[in-house]
Protein backbone atom coordinates (compact mmCIF):
# COMPACT_ATOMS: atom_id res chain seq x y z
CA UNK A 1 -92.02 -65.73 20.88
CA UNK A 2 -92.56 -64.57 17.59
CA UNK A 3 -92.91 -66.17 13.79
CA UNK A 4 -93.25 -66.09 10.40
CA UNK A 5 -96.54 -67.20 8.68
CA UNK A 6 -97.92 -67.36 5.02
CA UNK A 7 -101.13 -68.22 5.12
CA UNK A 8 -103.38 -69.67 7.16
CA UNK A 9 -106.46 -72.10 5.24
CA UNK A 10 -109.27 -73.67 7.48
CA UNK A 11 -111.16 -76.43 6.65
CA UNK A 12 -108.87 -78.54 4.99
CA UNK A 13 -109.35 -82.24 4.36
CA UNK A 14 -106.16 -83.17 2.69
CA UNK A 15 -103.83 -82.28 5.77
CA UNK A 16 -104.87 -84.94 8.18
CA UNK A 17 -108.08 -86.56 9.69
CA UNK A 18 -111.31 -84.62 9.80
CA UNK A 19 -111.95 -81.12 8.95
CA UNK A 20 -108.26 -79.12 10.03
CA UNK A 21 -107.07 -75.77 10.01
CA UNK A 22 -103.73 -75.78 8.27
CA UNK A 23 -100.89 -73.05 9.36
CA UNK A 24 -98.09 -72.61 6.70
CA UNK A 25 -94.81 -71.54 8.38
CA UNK A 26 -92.07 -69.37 6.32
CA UNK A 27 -89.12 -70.92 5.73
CA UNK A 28 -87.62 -74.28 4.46
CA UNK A 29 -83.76 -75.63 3.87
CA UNK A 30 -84.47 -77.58 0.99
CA UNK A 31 -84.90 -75.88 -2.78
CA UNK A 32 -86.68 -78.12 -4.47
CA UNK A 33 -87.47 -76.96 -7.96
CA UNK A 34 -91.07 -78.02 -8.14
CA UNK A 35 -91.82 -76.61 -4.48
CA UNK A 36 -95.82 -76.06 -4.69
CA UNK A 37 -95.20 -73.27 -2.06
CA UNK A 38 -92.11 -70.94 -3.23
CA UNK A 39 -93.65 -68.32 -1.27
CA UNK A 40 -92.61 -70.07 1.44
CA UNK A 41 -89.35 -71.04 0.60
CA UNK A 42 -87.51 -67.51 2.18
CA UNK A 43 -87.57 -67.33 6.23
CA UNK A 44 -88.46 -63.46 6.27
CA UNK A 45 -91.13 -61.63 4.46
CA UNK A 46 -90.49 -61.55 0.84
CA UNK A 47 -92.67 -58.86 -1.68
CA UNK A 48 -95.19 -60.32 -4.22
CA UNK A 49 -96.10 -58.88 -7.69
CA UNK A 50 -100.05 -59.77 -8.41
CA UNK A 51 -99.68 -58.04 -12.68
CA UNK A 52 -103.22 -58.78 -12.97
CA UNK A 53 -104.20 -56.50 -10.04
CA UNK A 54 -101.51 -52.92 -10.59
CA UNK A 55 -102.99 -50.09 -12.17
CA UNK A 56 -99.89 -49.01 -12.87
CA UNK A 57 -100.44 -45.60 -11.00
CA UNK A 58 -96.69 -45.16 -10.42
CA UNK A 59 -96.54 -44.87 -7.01
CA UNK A 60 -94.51 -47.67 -6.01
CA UNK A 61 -91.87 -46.18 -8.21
CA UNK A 62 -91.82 -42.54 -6.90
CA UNK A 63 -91.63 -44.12 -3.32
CA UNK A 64 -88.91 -46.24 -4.39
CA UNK A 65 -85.72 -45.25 -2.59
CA UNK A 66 -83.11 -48.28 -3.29
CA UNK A 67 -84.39 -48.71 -6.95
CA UNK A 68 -86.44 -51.85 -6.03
CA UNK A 69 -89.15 -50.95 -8.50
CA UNK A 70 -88.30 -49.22 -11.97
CA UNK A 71 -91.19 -48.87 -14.65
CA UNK A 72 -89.26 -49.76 -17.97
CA UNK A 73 -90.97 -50.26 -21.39
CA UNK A 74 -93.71 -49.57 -19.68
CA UNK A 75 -93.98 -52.90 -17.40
CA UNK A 76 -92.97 -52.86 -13.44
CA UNK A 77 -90.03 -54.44 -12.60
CA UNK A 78 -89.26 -55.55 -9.56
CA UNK A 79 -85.61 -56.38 -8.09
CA UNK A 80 -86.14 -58.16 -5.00
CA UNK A 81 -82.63 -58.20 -4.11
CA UNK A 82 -82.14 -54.60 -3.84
CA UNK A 83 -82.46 -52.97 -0.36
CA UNK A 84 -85.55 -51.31 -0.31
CA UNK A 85 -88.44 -50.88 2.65
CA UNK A 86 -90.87 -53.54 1.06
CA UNK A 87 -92.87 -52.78 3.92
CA UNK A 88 -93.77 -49.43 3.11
CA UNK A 89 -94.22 -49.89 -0.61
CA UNK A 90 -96.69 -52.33 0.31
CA UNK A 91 -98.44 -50.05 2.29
CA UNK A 92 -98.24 -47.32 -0.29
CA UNK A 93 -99.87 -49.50 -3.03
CA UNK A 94 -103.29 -48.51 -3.60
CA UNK A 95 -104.54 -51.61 -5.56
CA UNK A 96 -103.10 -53.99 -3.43
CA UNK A 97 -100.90 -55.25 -6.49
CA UNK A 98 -97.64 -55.41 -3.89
CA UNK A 99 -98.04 -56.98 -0.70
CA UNK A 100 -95.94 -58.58 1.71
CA UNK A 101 -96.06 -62.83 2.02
CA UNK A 102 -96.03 -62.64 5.52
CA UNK A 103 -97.83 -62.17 8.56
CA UNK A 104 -95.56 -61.77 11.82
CA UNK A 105 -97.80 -64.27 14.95
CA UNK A 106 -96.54 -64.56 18.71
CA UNK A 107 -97.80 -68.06 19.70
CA UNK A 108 -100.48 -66.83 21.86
CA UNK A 109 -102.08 -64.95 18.81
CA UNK A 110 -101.42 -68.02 16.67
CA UNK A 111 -102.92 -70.22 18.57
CA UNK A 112 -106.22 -67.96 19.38
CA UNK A 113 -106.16 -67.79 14.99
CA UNK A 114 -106.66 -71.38 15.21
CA UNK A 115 -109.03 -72.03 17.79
CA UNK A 116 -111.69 -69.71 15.90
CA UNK A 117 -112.17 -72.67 14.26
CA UNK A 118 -112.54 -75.54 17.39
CA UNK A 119 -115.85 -76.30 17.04
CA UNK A 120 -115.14 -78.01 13.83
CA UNK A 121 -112.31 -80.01 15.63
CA UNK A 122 -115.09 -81.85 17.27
CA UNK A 123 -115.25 -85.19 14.85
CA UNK A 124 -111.36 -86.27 14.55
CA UNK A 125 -110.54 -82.96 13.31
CA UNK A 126 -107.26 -80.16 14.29
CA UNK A 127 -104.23 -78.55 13.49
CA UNK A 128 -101.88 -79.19 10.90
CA UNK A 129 -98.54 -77.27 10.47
CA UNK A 130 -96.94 -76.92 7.18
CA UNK A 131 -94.85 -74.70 5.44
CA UNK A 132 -92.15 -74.34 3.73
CA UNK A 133 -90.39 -76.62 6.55
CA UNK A 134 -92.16 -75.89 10.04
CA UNK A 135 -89.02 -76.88 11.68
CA UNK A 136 -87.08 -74.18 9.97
CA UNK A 137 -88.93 -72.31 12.75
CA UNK A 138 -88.48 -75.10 15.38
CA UNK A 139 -87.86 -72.88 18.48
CA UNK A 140 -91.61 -71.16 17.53
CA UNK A 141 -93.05 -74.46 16.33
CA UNK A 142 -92.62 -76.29 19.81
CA UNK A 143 -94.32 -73.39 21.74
CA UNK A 144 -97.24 -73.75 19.42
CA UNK A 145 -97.90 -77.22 19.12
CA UNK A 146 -97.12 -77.06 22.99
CA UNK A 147 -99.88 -74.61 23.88
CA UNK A 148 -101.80 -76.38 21.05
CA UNK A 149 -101.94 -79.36 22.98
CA UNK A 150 -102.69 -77.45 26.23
CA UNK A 151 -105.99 -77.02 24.67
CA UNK A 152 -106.44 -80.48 23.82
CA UNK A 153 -106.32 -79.98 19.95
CA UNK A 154 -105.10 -82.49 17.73
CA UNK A 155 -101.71 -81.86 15.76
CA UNK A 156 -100.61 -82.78 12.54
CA UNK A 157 -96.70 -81.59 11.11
CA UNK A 158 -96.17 -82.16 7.24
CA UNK A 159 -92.31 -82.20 7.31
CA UNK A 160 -89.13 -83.11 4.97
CA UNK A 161 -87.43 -84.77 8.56
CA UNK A 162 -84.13 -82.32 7.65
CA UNK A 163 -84.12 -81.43 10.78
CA UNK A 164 -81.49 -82.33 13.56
CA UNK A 165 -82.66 -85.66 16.02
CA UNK A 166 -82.31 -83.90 18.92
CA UNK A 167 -84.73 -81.13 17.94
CA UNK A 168 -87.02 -83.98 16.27
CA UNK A 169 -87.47 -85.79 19.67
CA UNK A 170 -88.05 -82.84 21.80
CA UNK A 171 -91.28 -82.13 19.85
CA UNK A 172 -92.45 -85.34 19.27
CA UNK A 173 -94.23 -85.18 22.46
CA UNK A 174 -96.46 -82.83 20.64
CA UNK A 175 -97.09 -83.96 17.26
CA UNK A 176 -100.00 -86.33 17.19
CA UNK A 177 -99.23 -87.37 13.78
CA UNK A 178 -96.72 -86.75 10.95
CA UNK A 179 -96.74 -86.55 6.79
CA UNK A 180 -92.94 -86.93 5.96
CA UNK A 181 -91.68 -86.72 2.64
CA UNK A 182 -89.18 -88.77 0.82
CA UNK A 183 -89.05 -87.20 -2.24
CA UNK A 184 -86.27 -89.23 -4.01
CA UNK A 185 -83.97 -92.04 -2.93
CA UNK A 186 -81.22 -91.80 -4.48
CA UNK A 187 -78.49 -88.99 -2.96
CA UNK A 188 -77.24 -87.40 -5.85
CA UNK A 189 -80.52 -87.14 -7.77
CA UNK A 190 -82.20 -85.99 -4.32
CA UNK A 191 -79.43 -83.24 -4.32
CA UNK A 192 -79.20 -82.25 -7.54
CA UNK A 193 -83.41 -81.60 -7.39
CA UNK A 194 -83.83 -80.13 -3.79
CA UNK A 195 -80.45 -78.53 -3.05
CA UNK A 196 -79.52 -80.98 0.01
CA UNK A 197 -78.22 -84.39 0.79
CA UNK A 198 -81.06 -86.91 1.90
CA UNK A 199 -78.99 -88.68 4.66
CA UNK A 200 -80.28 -86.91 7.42
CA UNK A 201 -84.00 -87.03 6.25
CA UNK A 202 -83.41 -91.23 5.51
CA UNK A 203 -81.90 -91.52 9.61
CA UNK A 204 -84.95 -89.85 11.09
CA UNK A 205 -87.48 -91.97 8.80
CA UNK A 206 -85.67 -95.08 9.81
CA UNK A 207 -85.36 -93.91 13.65
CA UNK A 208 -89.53 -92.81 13.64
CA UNK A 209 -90.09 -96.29 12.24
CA UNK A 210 -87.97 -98.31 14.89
CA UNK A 211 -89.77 -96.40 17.31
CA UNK A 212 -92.75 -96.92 19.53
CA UNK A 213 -94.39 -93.64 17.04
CA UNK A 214 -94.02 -95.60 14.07
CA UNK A 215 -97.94 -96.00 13.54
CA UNK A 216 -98.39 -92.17 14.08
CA UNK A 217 -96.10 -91.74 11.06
CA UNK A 218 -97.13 -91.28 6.95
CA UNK A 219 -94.62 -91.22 4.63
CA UNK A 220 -95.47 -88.87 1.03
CA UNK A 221 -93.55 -89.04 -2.25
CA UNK A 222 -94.55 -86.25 -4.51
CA UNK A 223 -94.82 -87.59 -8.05
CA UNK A 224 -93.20 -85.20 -10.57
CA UNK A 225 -92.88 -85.99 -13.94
CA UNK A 226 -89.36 -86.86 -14.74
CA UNK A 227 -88.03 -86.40 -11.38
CA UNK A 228 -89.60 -88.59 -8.19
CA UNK A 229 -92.13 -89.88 -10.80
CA UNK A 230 -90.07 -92.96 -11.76
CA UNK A 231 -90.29 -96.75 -11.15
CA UNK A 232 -86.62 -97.05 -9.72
CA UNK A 233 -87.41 -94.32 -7.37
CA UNK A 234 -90.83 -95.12 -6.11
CA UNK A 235 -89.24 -98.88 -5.59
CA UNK A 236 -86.12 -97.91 -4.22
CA UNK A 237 -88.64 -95.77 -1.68
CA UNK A 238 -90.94 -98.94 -1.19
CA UNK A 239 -88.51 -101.21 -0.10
CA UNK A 240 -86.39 -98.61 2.02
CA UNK A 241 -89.72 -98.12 4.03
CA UNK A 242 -91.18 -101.81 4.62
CA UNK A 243 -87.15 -102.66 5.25
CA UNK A 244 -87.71 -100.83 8.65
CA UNK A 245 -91.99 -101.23 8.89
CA UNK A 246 -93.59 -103.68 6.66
CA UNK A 247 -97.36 -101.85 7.76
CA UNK A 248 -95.39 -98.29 7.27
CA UNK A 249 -98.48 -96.12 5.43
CA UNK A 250 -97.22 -94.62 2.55
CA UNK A 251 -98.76 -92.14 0.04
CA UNK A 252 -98.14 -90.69 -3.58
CA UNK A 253 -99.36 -87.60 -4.54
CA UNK A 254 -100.34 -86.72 -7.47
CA UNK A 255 -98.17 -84.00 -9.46
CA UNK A 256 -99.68 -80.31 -9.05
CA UNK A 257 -99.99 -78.41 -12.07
CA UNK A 258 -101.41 -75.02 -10.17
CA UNK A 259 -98.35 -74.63 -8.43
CA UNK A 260 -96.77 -72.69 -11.33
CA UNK A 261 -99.00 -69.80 -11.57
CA UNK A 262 -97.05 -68.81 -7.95
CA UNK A 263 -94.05 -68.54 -9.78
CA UNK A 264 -94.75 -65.62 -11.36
CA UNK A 265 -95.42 -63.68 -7.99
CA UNK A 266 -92.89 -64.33 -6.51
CA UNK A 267 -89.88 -64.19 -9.74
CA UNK A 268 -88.61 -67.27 -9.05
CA UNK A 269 -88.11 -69.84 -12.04
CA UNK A 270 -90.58 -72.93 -12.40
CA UNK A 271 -88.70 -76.58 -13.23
CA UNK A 272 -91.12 -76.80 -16.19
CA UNK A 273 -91.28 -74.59 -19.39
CA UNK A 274 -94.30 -76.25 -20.30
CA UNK A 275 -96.38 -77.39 -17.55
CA UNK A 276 -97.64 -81.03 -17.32
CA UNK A 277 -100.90 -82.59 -16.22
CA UNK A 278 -101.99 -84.01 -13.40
CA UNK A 279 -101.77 -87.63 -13.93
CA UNK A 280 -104.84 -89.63 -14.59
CA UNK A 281 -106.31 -92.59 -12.99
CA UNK A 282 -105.10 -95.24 -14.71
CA UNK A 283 -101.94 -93.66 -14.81
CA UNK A 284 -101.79 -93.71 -10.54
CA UNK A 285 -102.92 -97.04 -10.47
CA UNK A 286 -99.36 -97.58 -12.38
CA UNK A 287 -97.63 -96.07 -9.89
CA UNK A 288 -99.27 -97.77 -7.31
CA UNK A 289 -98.48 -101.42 -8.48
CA UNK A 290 -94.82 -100.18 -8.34
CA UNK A 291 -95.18 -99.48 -4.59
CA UNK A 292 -97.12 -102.02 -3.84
CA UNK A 293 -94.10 -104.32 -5.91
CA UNK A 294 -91.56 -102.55 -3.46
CA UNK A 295 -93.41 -104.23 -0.70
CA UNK A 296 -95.98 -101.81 0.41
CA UNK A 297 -99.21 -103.48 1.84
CA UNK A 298 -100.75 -99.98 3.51
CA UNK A 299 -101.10 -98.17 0.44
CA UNK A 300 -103.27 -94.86 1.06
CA UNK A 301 -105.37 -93.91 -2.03
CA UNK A 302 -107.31 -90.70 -2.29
């Protein structure tokens, strides 16, 4: 079995306990418009523009067959939605300045990538899969985490829970521990920001937290300014969570002001014109007395 990857970054200590290797997988249902990942957000390989690194040797537009590339007013422009072999212009471009955001894995040769790095799993450490949405892949992400645990490695899933319950329990058995986001409570607002209804994510929090897994299970709200960032969401989120697990862990993450620059490799639009800053200190500690008012009493703080 074969699947998409974007990157792969080792020796992370954000994505779980101990020192992990963290495996982004292409593809995701949701289109939230402050993703920190768009280059991830499409389930195939997708091209990328780095301006800083063309020297605008015109190659890419004399191998251009479907128009994708056009030099006009003497800037490259790229039209990603034309059909052109991305593939080969990539491979044509002698600066590296158009690439491909994907790297095609079987499982086996997946795996293998993240066992180079098993001697560091030693102390608590492992796998973590992220993405986009892993499940988006789920067929691919079982086999993995399956063989994964063959070996005795620890897993990790960061995950939005859109995914269907049937599909959720079959790989449970596999997943030593989950990061699931609820980015907003309310329905409308969670639709109008990330493209889908929330209902389904909401069911599978509430099932994990009935369930005997519900230790094994963190829940994330992303904190973006105007958006998730606001009192009645974070307690709306609070009390939804200790409704079904008073000790439920939950976590807010700061807002991530480097996720922009990916933007403009990949010509999607950012949410923000001007980008804010991450918030400060005392700032968090706001936020936190607002979960911690919703009824939170396992409050993680990085």
């Amino acid at each position: 079995m074969k699947g998409n990857i974007f990157d792969v970054k080792r020796f992370a200590i954000h994505d779980g306990q101990g020192i992990r290797t963290t495996i982004f997988f292409k593809g995701c249902p949701l289109r939230c418009v402050w993703c920190q990942n768009p280059e991830g957000l499409e389930g195939d390989a997708q091209v990328l523009y780095m301006e800083k690194t063309c020297i605008h040797c015109g190659i890419c537009v004399k191998e251009s067959k479907a128009h994708g590339v056009e030099l006009k007013h003497g800037n490259l422009q790229i039209f990603r939605d034309r059909k052109e072999d991305w593939k080969h212009l990539a491979d044509s471009c002698p600066s590296g300045a158009l690439c491909l955001d994907t790297k095609e894995y079987t499982s086996d040769a997946l795996v293998e990538e993240a066992l180079k790095d098993k001697m560091f799993f030693r102390y608590g450490g492992g796998v973590t899969i992220s993405g986009g949405e892993p499940f988006y892949q789920s067929n691919f992400l079982m086999e993995v985490l399956r063989k994964l645990k063959e070996k005795g490695i620890h897993t990790t899933i960061e995950t939005s829970l859109f995914v269907k319950r049937e599909i959720l329990e079959k790989a449970l058995p596999y997943i030593d521990h989950l990061y699931v986001d609820i980015k907003l409570f309310d329905a409308e607002k969670h639709k109008q920001y990330t493209g889908v209804d929330n209902h389904i994510i909401l069911d599978n929090v509430a099932w994990l937290l009935h369930s005997d897994r519900k230790k094994d299970v963190t829940i994330r709200t992303p904190l973006i300014p105007g958006m998730s960032a606001t009192e009645e969401n974070i307690t709306a989120i609070s009390k939804f969570i200790t409704s079904h697990y008073k000790d439920a862990a939950y976590e807010l993450l700061n807002y991530n002001p480097l996720a922009k620059a990916k933007y403009a490799l990949t010509g999607k639009q950012y949410c923000f014109k001007e980008n804010p800053a991450l918030y400060t200190s005392k700032q968090m500690e706001e936020f936190y007395t607002m979960a911690k008012n919703g009824g939170i009493t396992n409050l993680i703080i990085v």
